[in-house]
N, C-alpha and C. Protein backbone atom coordinates (compact mmCIF):
# COMPACT_ATOMS: atom_id res chain seq x y z
N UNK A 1 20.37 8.47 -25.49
CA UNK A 1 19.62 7.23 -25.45
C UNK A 1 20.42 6.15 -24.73
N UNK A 2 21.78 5.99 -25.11
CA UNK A 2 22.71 5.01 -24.46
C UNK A 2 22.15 5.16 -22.90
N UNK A 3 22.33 6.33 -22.20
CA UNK A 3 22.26 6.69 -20.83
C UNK A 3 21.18 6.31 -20.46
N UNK A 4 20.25 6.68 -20.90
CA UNK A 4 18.51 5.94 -20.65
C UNK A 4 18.74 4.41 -20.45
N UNK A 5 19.20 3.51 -21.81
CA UNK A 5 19.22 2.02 -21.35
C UNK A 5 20.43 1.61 -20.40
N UNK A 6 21.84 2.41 -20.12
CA UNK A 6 22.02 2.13 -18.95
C UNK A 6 21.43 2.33 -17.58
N UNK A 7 21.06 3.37 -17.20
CA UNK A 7 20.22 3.58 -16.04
C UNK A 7 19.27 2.56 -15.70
N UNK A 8 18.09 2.06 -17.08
CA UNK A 8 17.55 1.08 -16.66
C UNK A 8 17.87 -0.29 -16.54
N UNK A 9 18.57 -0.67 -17.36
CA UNK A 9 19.99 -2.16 -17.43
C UNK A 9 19.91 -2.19 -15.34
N UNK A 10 21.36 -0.71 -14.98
CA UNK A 10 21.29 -0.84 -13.62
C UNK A 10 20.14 -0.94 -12.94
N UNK A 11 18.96 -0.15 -13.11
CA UNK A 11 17.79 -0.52 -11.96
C UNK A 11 17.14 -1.93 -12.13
N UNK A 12 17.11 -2.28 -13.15
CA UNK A 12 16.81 -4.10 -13.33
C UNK A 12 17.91 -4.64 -12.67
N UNK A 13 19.47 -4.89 -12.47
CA UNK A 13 20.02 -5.64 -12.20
C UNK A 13 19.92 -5.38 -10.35
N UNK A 14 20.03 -3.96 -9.76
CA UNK A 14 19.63 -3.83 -8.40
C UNK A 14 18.24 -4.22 -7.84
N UNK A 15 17.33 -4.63 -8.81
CA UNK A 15 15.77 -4.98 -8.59
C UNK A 15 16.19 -6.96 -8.24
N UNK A 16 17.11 -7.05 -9.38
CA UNK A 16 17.20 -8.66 -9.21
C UNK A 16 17.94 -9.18 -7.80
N UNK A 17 18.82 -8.27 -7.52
CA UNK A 17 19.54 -8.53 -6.40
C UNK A 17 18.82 -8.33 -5.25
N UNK A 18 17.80 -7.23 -5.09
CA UNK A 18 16.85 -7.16 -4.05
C UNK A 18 15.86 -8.38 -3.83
N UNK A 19 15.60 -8.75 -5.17
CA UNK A 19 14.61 -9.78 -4.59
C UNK A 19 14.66 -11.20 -4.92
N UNK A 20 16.41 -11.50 -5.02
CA UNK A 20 17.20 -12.37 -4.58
C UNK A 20 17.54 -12.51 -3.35
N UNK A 21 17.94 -11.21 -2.71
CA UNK A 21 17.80 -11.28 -1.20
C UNK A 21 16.58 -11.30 -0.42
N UNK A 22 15.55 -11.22 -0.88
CA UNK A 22 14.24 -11.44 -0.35
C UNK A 22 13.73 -12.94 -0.32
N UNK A 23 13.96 -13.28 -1.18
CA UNK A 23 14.34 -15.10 -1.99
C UNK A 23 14.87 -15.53 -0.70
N UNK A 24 15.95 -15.40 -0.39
CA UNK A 24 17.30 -15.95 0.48
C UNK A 24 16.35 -15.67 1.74
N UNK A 25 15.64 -14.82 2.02
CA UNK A 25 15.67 -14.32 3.50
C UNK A 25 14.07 -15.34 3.91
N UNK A 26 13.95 -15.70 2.56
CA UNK A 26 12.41 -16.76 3.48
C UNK A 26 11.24 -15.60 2.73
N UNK A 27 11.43 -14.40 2.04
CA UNK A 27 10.45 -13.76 1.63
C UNK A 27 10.16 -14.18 0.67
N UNK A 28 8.31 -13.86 0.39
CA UNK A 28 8.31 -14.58 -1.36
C UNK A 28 7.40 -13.54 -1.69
N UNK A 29 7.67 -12.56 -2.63
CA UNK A 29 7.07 -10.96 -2.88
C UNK A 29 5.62 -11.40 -3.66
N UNK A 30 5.86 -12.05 -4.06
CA UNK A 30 4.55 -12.23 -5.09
C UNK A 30 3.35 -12.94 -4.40
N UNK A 31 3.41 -13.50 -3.00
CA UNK A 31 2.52 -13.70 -1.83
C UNK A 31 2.61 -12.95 -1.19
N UNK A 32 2.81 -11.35 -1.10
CA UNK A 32 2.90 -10.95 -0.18
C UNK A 32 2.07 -9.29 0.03
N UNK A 33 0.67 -9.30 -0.69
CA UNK A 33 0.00 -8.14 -0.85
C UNK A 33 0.28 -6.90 0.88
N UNK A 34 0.42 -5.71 -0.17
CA UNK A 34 0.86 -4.52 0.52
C UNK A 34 -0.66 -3.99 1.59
N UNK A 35 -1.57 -4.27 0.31
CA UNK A 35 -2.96 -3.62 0.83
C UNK A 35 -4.23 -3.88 -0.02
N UNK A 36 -5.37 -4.07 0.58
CA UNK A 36 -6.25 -4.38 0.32
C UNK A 36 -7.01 -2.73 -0.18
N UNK A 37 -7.02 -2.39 -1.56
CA UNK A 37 -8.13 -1.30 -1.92
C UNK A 37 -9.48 -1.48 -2.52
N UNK A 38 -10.61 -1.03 -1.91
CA UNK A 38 -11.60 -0.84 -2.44
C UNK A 38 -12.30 0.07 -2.44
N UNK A 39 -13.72 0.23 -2.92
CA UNK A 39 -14.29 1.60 -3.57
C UNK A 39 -15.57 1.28 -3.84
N UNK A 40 -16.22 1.65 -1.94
CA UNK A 40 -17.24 0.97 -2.26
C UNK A 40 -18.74 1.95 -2.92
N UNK A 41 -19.49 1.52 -3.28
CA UNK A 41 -20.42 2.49 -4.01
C UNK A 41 -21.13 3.24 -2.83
N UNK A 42 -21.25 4.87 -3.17
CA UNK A 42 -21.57 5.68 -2.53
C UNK A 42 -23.40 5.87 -2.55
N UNK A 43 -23.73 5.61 -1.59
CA UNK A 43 -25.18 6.14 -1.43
C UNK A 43 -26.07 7.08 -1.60
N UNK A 44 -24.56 8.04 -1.28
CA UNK A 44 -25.20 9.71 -1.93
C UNK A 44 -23.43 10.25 -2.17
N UNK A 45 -23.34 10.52 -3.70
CA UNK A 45 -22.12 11.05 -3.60
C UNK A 45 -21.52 12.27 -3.33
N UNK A 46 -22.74 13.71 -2.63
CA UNK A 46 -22.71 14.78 -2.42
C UNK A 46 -22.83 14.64 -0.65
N UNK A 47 -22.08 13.68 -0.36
CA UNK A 47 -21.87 13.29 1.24
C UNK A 47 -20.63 13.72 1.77
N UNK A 48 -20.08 14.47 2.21
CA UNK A 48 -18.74 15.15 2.34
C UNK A 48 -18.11 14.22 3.12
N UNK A 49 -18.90 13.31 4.64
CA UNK A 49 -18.72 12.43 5.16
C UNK A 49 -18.26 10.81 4.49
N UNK A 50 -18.71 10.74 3.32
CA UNK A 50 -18.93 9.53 2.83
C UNK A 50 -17.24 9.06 2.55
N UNK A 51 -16.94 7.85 2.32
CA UNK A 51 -15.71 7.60 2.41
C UNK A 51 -16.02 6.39 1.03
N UNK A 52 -14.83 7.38 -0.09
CA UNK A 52 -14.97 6.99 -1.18
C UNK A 52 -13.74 5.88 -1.53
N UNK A 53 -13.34 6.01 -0.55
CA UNK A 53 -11.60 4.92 -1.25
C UNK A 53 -11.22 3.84 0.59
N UNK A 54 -11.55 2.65 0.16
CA UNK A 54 -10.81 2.14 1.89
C UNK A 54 -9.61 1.47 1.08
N UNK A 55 -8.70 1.56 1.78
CA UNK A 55 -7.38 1.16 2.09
C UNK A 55 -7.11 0.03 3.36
N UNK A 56 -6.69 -1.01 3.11
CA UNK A 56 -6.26 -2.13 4.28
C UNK A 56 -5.29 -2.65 4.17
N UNK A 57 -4.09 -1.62 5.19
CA UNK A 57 -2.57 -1.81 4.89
C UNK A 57 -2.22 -3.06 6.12
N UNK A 58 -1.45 -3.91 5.47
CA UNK A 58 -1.10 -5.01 6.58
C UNK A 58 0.07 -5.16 7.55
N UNK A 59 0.55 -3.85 7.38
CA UNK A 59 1.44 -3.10 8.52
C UNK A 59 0.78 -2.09 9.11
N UNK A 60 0.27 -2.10 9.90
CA UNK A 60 -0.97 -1.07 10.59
C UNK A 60 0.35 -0.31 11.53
N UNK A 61 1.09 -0.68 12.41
CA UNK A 61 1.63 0.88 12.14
C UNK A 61 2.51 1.63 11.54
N UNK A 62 3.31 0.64 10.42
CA UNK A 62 3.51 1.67 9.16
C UNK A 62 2.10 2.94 8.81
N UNK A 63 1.09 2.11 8.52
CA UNK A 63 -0.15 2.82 7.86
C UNK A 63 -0.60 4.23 8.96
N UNK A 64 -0.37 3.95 10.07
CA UNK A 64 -0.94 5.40 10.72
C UNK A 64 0.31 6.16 11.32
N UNK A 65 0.91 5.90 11.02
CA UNK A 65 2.38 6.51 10.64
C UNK A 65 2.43 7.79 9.39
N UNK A 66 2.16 6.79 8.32
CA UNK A 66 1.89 7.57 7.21
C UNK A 66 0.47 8.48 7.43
N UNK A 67 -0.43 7.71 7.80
CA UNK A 67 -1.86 8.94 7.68
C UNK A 67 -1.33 9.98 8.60
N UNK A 68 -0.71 10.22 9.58
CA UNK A 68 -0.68 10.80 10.21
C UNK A 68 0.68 11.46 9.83
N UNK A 69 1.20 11.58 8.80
CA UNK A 69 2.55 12.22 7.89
C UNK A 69 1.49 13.09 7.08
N UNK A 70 0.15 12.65 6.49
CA UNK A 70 -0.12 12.99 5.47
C UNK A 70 -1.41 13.48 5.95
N UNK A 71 -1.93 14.15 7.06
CA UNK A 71 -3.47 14.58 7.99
C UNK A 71 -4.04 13.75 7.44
N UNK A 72 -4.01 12.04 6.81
CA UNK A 72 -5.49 11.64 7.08
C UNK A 72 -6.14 10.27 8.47
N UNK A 73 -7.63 10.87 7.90
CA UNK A 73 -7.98 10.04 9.19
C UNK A 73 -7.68 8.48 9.51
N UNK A 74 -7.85 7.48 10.16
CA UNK A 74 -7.38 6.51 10.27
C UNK A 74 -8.31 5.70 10.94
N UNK A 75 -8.77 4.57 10.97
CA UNK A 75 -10.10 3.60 11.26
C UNK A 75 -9.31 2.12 11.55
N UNK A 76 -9.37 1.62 12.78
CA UNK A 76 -9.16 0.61 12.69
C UNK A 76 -10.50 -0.31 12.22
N UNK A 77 -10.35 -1.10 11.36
CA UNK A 77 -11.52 -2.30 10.31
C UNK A 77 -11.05 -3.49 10.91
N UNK A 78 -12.06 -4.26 11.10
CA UNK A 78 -12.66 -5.40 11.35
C UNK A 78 -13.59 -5.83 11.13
N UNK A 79 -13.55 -6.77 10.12
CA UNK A 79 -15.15 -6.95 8.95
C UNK A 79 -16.26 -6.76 10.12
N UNK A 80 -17.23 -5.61 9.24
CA UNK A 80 -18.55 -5.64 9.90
C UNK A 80 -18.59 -4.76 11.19
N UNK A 81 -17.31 -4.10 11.87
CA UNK A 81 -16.90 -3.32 12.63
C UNK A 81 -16.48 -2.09 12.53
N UNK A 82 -16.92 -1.32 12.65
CA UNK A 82 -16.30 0.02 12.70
C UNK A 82 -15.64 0.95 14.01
N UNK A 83 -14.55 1.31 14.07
CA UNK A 83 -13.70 1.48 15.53
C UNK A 83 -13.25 3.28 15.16
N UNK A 84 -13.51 4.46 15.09
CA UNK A 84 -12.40 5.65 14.86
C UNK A 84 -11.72 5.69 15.65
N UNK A 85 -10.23 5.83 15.21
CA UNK A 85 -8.83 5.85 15.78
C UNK A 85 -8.87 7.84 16.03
């Protein structure tokens, strides 16, 4: 048990120092959303096509970086626009 609350003691005190240096550097984490998820309601949910989960990462090419680590497809969005990458 000791080992358990040290391990986490250290990952809290390296968490504080990270985002002390994020502090310092002009970053402010808690304004700073990763991605926009939603889930929008399906029309027919036996649509193999239908796209049940959007994702809107605000590093776009981190994001097709990763889809493309992980085979999935990738859409550039622009409200009301639809573009396949």
């Amino acid at each position: 048990m000791l080992l358990i609350l040290a391990v986490w003691f250290h990952q809290r005190v390296r968490q504080k120092k990270i985002i002390e240096s994020l502090t310092a550097s002009g970053i402010d984490i808690e304004n700073r959303p990763r991605a926009e998820i939603r889930t929008p309601i399906l029309e027919d949910e036996k649509d193999s096509r239908a796209i049940p989960l959007e994702i809107s990462i605000c590093d776009e090419q981190w994001a097709f970086e990763c889809a493309a680590h992980y085979n999935w497809s990738t859409e550039r969005y622009t409200k009301g626009v639809k573009g396949e990458e």
